[in-house]
N, C-alpha and C. Protein backbone atom coordinates (compact mmCIF):
# COMPACT_ATOMS: atom_id res chain seq x y z
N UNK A 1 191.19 -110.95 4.90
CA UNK A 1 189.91 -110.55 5.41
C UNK A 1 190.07 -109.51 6.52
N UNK A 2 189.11 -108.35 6.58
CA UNK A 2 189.27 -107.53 7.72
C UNK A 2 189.25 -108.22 8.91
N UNK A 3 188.44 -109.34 9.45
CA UNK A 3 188.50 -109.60 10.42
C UNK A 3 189.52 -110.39 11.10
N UNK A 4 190.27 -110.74 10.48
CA UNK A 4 191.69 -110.90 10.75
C UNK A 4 192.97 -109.73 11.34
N UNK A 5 192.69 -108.87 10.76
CA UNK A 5 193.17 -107.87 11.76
C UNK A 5 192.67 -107.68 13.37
N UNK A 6 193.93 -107.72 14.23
CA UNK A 6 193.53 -107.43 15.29
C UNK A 6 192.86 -106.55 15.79
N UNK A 7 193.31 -105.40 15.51
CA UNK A 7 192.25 -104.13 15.85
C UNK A 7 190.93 -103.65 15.20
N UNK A 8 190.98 -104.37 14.23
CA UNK A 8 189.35 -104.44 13.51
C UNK A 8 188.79 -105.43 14.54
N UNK A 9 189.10 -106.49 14.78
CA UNK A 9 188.56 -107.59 15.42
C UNK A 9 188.22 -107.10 17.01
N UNK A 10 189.55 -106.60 17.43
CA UNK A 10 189.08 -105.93 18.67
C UNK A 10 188.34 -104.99 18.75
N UNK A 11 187.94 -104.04 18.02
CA UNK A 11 186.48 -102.87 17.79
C UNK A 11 185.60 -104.06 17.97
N UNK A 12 185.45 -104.25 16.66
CA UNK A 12 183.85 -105.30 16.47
C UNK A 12 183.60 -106.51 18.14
N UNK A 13 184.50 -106.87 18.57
CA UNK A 13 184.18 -107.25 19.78
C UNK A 13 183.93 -106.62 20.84
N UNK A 14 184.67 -105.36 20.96
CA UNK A 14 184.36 -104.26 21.67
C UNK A 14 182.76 -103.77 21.44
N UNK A 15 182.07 -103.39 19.96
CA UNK A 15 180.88 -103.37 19.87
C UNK A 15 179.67 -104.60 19.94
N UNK A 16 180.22 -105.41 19.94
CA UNK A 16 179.41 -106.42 20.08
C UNK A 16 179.51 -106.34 21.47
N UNK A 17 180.47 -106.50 22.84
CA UNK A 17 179.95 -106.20 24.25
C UNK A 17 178.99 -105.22 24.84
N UNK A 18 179.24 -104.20 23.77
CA UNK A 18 178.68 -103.01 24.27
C UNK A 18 177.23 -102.96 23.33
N UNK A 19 177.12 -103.54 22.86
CA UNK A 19 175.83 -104.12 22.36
C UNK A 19 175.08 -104.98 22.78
N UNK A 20 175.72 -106.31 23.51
CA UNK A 20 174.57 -107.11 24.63
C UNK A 20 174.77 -106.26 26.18
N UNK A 21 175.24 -105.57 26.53
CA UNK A 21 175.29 -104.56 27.61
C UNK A 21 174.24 -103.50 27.53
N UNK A 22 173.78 -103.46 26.04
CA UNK A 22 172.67 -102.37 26.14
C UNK A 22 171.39 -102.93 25.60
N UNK A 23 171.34 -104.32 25.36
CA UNK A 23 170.13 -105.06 25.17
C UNK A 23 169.81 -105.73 26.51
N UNK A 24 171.16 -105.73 27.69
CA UNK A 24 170.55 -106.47 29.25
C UNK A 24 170.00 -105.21 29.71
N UNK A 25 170.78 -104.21 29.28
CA UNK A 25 169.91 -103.06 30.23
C UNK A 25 168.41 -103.02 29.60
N UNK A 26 168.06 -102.77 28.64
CA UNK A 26 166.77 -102.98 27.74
C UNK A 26 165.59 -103.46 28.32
N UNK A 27 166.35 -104.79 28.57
CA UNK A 27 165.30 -105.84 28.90
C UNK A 27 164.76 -105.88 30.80
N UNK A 28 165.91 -105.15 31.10
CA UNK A 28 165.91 -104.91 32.59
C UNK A 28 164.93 -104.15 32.65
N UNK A 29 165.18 -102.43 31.73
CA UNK A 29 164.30 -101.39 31.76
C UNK A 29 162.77 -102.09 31.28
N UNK A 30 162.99 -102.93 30.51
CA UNK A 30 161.41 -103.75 30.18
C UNK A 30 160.93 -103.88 31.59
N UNK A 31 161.70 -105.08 32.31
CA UNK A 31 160.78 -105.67 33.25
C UNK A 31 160.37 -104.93 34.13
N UNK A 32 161.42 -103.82 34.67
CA UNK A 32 161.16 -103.03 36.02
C UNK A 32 159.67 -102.39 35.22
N UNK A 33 159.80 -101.71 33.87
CA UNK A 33 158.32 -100.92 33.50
C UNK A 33 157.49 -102.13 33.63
N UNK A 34 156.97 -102.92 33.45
CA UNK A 34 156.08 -104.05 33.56
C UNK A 34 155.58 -104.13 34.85
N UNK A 35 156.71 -104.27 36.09
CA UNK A 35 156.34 -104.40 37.08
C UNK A 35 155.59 -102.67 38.09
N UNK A 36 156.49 -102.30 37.63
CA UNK A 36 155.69 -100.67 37.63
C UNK A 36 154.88 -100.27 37.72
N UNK A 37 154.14 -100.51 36.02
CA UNK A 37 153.04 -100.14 35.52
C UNK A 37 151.70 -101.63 36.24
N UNK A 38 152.12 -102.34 36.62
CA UNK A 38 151.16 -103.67 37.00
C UNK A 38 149.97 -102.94 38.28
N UNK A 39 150.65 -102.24 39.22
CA UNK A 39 149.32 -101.87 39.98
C UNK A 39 148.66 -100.75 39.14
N UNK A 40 148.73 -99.56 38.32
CA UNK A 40 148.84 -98.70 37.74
C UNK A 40 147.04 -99.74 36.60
N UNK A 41 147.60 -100.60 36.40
CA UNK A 41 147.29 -101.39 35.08
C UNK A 41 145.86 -102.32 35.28
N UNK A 42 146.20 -102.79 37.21
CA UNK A 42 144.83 -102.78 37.65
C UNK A 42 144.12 -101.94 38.02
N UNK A 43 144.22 -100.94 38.45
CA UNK A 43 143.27 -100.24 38.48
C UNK A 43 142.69 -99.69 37.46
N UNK A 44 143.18 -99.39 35.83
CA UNK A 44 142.44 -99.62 34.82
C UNK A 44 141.52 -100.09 34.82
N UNK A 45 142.04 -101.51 34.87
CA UNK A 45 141.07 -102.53 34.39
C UNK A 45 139.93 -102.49 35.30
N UNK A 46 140.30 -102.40 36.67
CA UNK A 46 139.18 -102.09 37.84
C UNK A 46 137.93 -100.89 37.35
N UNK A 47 138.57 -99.66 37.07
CA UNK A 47 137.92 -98.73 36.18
C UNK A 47 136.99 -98.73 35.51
N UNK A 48 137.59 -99.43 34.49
CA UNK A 48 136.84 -99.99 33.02
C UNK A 48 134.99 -100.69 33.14
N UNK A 49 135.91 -101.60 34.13
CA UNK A 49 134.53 -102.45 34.76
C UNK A 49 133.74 -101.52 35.28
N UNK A 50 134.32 -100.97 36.14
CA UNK A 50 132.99 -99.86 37.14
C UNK A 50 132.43 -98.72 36.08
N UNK A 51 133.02 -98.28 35.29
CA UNK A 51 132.64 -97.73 33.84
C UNK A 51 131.55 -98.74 33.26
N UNK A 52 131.68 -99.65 33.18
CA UNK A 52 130.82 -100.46 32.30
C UNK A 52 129.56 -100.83 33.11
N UNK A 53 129.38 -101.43 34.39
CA UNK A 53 128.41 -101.25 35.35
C UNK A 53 127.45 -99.71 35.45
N UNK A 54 127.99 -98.68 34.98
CA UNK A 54 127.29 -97.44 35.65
C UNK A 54 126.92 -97.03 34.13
N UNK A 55 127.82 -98.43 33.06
CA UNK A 55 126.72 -97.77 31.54
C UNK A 55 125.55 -98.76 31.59
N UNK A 56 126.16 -99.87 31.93
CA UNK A 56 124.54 -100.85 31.96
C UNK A 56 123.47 -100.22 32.72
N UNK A 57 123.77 -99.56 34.06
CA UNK A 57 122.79 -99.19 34.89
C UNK A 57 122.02 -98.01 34.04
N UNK A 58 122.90 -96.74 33.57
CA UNK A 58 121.92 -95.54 32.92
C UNK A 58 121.38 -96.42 31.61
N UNK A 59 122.00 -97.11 31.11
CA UNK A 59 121.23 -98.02 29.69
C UNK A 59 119.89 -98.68 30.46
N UNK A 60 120.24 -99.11 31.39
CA UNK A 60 118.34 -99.47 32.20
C UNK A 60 117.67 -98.63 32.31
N UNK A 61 118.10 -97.85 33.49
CA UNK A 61 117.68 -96.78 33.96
C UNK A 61 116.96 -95.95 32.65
N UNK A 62 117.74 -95.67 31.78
CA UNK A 62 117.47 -94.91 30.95
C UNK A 62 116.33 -95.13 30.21
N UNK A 63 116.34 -96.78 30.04
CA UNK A 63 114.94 -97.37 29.56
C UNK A 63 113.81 -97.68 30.06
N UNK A 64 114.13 -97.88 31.10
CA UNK A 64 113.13 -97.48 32.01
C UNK A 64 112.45 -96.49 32.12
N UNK A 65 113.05 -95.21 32.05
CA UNK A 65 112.52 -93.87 32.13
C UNK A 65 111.74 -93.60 30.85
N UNK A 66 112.18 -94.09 29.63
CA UNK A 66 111.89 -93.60 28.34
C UNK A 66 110.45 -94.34 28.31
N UNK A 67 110.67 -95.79 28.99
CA UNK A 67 109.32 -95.91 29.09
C UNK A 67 108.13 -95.64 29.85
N UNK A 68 108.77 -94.58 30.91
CA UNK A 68 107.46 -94.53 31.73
C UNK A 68 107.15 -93.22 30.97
N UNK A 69 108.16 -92.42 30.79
CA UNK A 69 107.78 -91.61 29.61
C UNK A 69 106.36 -91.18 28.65
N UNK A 70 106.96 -92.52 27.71
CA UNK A 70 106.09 -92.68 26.96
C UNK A 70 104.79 -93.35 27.02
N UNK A 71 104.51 -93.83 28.47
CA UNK A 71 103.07 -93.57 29.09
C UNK A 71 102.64 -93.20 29.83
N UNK A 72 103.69 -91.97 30.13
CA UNK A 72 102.55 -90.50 30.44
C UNK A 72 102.17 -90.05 29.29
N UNK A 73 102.97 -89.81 28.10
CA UNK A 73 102.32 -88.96 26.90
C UNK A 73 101.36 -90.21 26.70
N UNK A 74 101.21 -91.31 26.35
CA UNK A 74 100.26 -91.94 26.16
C UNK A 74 99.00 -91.62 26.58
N UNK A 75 98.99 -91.30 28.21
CA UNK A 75 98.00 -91.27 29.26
C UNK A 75 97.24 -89.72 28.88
N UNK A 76 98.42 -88.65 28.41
CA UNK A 76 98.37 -87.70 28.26
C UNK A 76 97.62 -87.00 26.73
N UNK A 77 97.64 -88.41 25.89
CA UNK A 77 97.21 -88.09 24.74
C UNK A 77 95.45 -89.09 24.39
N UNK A 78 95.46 -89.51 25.47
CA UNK A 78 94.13 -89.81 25.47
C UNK A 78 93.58 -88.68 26.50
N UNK A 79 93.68 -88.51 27.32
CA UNK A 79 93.18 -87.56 27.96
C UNK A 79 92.51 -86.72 27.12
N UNK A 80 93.84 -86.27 26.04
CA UNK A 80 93.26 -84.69 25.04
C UNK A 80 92.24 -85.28 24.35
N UNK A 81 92.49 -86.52 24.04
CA UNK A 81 91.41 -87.10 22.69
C UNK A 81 90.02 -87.00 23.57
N UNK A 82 90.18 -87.43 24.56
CA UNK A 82 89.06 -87.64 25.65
C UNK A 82 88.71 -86.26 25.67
N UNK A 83 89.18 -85.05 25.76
CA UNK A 83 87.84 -83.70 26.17
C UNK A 83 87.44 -83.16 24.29
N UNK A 84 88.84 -83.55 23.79
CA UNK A 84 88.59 -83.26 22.18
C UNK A 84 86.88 -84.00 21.53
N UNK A 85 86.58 -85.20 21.84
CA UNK A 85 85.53 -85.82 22.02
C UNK A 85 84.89 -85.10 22.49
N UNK A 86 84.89 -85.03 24.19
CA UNK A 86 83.53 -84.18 24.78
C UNK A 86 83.38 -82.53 24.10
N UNK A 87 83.85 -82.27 23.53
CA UNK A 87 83.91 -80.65 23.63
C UNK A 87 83.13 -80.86 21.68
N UNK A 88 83.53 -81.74 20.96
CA UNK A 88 83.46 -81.96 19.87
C UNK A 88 81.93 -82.75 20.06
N UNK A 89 81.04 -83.48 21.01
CA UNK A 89 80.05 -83.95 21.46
C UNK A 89 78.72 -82.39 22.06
N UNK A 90 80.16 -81.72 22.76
CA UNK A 90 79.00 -80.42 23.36
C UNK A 90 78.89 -79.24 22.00
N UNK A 91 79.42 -79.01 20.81
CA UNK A 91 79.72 -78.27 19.99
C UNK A 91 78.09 -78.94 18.93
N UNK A 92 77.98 -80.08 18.71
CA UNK A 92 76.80 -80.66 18.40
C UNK A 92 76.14 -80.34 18.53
């Protein structure tokens, strides 16, 4: 069997060290990015929220407006009906 040879055996152990040597670094480079990115990651999330507050508010706001809106033209369309009448009363 190859692995019975010494110097086959000594490579493949040689790569196998140098293979959990670059999965500790890995996992190192994991955590330090984790910890890194963590203030970075709240303020996202901080973001997000204040994003979402200033859509609820124009989504009110907004409806609000649409409805006062739509009773001025309301107010605005009786009015017309109102001289359309008188003028349609003085034309008589």
């Amino acid at each position: 069997m190859l692995t019975q040879n010494p110097k086959i055996r000594k490579e493949i152990n040689h790569l196998q060290d140098s293979a959990d040597a670059a999965v500790r670094q890995i996992r190192h480079s994991a955590r330090d990015t984790r910890e890194a990115v963590a203030p970075a990651s709240d303020e996202v999330k901080a973001l997000i929220a204040q994003l979402q507050q200033t859509i609820d508010v124009l989504a009110h706001e907004g409806s609000a407006e649409s409805m006062a809106a739509g009773r001025r033209l309301r107010a605005r369309a009786h009015e017309l009906s109102d001289r359309m009448r008188e003028r349609g009363r003085d034309g008589m």
